[in-house]
N, C-alpha and C. Protein backbone atom coordinates (compact mmCIF):
# COMPACT_ATOMS: atom_id res chain seq x y z
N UNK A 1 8.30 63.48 20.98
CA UNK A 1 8.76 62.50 20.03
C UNK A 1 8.71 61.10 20.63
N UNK A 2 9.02 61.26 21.79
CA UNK A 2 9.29 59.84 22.34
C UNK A 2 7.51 58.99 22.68
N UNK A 3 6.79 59.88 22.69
CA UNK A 3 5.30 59.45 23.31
C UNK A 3 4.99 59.71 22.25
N UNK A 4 5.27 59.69 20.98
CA UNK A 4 4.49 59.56 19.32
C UNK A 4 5.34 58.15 18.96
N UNK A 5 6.16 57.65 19.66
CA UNK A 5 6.99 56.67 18.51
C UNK A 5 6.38 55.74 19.87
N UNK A 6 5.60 55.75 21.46
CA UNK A 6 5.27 54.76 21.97
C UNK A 6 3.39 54.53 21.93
N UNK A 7 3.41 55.69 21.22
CA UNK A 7 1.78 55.13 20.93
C UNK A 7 2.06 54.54 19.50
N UNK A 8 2.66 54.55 18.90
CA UNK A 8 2.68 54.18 17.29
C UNK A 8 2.98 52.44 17.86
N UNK A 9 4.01 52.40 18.69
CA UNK A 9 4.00 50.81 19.19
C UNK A 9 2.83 49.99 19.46
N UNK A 10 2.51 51.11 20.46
CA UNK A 10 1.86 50.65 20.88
C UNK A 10 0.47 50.28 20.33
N UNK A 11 0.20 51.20 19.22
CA UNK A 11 -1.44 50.58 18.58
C UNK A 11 -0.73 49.22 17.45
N UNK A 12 0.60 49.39 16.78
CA UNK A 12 1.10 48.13 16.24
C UNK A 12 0.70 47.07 16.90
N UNK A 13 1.24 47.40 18.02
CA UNK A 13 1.05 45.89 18.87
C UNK A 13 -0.33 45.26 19.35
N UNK A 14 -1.24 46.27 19.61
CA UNK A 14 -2.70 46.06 19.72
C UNK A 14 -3.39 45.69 18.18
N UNK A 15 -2.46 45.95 17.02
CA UNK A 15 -3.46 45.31 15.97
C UNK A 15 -2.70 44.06 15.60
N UNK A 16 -1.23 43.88 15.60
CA UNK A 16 -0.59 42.64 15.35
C UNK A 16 -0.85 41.51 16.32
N UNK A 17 -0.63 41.87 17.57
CA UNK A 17 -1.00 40.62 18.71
C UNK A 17 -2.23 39.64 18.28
N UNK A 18 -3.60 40.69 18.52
CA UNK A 18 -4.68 39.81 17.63
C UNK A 18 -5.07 38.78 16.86
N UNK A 19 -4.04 39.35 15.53
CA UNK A 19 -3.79 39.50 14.25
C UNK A 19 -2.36 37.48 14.31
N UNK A 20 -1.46 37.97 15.03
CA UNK A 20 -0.94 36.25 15.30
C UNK A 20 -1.65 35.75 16.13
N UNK A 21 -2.44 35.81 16.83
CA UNK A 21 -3.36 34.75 17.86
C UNK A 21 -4.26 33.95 16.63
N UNK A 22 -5.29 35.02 15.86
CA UNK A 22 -5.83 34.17 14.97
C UNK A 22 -5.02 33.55 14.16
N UNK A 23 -3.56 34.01 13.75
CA UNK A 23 -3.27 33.22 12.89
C UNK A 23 -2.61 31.66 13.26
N UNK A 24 -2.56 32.27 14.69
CA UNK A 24 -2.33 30.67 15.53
C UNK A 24 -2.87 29.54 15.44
N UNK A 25 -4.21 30.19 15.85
CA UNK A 25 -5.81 29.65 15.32
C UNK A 25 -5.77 28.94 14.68
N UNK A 26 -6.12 29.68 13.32
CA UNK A 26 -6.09 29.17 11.90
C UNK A 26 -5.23 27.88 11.62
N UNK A 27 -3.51 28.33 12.00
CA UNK A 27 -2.71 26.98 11.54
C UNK A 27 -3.34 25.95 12.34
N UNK A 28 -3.33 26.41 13.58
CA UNK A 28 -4.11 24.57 14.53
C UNK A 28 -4.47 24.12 13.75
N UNK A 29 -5.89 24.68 13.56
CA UNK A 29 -7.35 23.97 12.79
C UNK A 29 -6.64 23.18 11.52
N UNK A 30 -6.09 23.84 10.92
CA UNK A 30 -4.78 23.32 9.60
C UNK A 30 -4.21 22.19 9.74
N UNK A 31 -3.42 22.01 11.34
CA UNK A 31 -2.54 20.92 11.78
C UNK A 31 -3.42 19.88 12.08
N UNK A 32 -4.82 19.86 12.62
CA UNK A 32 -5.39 19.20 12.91
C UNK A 32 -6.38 18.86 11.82
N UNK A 33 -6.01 18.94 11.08
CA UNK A 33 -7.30 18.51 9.66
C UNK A 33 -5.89 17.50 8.83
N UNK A 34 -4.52 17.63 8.91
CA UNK A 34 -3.69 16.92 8.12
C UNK A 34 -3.33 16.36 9.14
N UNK A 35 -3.10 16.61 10.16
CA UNK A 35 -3.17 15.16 11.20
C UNK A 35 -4.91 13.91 11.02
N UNK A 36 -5.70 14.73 11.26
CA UNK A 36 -6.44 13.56 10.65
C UNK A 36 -6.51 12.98 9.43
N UNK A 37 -6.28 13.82 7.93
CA UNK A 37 -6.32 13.42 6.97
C UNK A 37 -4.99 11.81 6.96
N UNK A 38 -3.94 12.28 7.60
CA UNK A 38 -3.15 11.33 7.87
C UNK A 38 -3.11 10.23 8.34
N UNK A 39 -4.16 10.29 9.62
CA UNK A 39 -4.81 8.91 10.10
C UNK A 39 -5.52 8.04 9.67
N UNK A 40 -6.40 8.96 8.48
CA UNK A 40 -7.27 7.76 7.56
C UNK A 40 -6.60 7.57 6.50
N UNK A 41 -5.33 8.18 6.15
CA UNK A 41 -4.39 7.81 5.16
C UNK A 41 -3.79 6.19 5.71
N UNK A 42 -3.44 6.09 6.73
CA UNK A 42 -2.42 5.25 7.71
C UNK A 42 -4.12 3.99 7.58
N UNK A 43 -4.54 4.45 7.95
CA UNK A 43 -6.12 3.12 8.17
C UNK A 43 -6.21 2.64 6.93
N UNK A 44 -6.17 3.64 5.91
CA UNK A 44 -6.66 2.70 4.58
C UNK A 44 -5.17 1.55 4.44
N UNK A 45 -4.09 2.68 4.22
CA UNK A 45 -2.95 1.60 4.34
C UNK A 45 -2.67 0.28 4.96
N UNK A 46 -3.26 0.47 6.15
CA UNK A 46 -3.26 -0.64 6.72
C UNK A 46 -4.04 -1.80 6.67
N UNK A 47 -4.94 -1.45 5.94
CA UNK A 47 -6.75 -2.23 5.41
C UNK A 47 -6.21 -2.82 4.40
N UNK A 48 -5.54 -2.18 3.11
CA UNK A 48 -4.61 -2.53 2.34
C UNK A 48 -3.84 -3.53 2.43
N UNK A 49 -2.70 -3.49 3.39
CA UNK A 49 -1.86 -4.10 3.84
C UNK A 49 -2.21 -5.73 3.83
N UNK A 50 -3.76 -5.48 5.11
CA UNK A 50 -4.01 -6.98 5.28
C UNK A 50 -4.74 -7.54 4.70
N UNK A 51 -5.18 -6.89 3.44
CA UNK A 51 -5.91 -7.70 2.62
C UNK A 51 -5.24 -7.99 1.39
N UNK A 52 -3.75 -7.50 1.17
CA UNK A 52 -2.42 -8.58 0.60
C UNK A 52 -1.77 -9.60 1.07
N UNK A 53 -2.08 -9.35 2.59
CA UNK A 53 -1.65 -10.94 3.32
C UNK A 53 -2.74 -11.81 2.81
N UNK A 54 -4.01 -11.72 2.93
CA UNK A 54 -4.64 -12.29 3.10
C UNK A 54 -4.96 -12.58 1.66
N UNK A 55 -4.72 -12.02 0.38
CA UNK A 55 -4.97 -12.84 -0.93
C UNK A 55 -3.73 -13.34 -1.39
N UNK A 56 -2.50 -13.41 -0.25
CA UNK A 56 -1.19 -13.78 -0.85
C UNK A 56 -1.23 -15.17 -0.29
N UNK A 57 -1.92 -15.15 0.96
CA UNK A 57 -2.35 -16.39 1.67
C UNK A 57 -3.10 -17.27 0.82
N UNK A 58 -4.36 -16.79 -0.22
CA UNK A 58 -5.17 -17.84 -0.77
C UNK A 58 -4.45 -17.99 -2.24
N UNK A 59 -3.45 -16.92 -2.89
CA UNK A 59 -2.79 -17.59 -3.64
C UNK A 59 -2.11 -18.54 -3.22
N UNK A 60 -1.34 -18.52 -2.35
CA UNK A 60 -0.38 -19.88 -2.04
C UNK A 60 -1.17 -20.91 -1.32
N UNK A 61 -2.50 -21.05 -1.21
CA UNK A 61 -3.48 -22.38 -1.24
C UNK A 61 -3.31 -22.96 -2.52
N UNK A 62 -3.71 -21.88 -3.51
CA UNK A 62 -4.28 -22.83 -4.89
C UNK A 62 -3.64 -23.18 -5.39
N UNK A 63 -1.74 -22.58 -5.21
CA UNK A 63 -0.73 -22.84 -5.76
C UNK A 63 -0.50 -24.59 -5.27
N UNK A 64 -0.68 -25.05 -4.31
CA UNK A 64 -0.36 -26.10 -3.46
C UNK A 64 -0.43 -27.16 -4.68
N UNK A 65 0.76 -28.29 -4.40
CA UNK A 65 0.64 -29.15 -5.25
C UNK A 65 -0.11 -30.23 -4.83
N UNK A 66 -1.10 -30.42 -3.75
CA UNK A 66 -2.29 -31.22 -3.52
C UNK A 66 -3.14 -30.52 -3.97
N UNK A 67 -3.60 -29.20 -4.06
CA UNK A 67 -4.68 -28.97 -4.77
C UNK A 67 -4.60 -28.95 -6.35
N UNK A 68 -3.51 -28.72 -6.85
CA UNK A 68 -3.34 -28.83 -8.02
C UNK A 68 -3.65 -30.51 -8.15
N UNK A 69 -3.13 -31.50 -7.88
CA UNK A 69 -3.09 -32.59 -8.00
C UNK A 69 -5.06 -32.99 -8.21
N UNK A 70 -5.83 -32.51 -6.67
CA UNK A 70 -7.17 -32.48 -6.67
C UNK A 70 -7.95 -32.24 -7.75
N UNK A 71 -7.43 -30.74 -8.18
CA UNK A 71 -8.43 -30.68 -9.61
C UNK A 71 -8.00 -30.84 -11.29
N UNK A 72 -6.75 -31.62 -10.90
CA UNK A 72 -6.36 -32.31 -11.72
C UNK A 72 -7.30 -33.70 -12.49
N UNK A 73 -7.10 -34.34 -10.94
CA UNK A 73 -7.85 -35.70 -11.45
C UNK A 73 -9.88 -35.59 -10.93
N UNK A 74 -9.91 -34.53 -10.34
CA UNK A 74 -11.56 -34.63 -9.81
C UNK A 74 -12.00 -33.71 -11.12
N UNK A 75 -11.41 -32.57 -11.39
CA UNK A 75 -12.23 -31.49 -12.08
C UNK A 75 -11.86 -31.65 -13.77
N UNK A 76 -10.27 -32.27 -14.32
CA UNK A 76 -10.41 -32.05 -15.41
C UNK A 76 -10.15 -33.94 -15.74
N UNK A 77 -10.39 -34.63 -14.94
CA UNK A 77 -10.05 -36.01 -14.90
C UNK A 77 -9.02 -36.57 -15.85
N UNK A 78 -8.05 -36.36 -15.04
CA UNK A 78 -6.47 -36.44 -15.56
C UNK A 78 -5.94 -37.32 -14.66
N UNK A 79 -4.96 -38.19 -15.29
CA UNK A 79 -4.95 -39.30 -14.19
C UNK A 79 -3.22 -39.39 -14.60
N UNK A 80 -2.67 -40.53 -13.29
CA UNK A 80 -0.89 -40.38 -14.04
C UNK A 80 -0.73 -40.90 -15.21
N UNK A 81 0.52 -41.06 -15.49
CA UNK A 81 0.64 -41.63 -16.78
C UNK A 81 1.85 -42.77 -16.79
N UNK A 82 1.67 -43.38 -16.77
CA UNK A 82 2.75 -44.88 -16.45
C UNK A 82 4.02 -44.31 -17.13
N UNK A 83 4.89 -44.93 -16.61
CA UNK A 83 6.35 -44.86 -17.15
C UNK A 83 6.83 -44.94 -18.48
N UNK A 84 5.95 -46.10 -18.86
CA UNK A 84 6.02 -46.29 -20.67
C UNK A 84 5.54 -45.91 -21.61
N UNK A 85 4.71 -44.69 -20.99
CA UNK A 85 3.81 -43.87 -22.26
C UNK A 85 4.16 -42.46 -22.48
N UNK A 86 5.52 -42.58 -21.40
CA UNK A 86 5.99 -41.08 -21.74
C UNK A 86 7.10 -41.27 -22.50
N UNK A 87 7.38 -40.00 -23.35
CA UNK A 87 8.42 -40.06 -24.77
C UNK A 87 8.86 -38.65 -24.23
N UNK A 88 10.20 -38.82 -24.32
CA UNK A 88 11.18 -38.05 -24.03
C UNK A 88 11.84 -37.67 -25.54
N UNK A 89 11.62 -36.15 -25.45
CA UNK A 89 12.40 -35.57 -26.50
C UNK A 89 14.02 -34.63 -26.06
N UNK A 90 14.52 -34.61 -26.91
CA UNK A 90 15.61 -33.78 -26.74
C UNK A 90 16.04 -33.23 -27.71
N UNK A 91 16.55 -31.93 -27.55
CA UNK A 91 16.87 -31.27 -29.03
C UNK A 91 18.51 -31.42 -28.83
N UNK A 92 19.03 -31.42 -30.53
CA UNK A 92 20.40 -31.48 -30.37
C UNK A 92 20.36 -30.14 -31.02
N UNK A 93 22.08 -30.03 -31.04
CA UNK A 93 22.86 -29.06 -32.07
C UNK A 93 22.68 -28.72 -33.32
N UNK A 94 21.74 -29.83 -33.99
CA UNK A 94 21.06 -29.50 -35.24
C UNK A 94 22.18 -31.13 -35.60
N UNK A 95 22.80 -31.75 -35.38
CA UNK A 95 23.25 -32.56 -36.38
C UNK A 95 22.65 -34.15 -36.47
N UNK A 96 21.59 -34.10 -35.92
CA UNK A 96 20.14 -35.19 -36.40
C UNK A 96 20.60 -36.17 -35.40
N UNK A 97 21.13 -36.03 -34.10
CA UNK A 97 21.55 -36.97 -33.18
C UNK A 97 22.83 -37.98 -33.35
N UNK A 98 23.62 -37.66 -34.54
CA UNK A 98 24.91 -38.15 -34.63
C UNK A 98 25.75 -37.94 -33.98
């Protein structure tokens, strides 16, 4: 009995041992395909990243109130407007400025 229940181990263990080595295997290859998938996840992100600095940068050029000013008077030729040609409105309460 005792040398039927240590060969029965014993071929278990000669087909399971195997049997987790490849499956060792297998996960690596696994860990190492989502470790890289992860790295070019992290690269694009980061490609990303600096090319929001870098159009947040040329928005806040064009925003500039010298360039605004520039294609103000070069591109749509707009020029100031003197003190006395501006008219100031104001709304009241509705009672016609009384």
């Amino acid at each position: 009995m005792n040398s039927n229940v240590w060969r029965r181990t014993t071929v278990i263990l000669l087909i399971l041992v195997p049997m987790l080595f490849a499956a060792n295997v297998i996960q690596s290859f696994r860990f190492s395909a989502v470790e890289r998938q992860i790295e070019r996840d992290r690269s694009a992100i980061d490609a990303a990243i600096e090319l929001n600095k870098r159009l947040i940068a040329g928005i806040a050029g064009l925003q500039s109130p010298a360039r605004i000013r520039t294609v103000a008077s070069e591109q749509l030729a707009m020029r100031p407007v003197a003190p006395g040609m501006m008219i100031h409105l104001s709304i009241g309460s509705g009672d016609n400025g009384r």
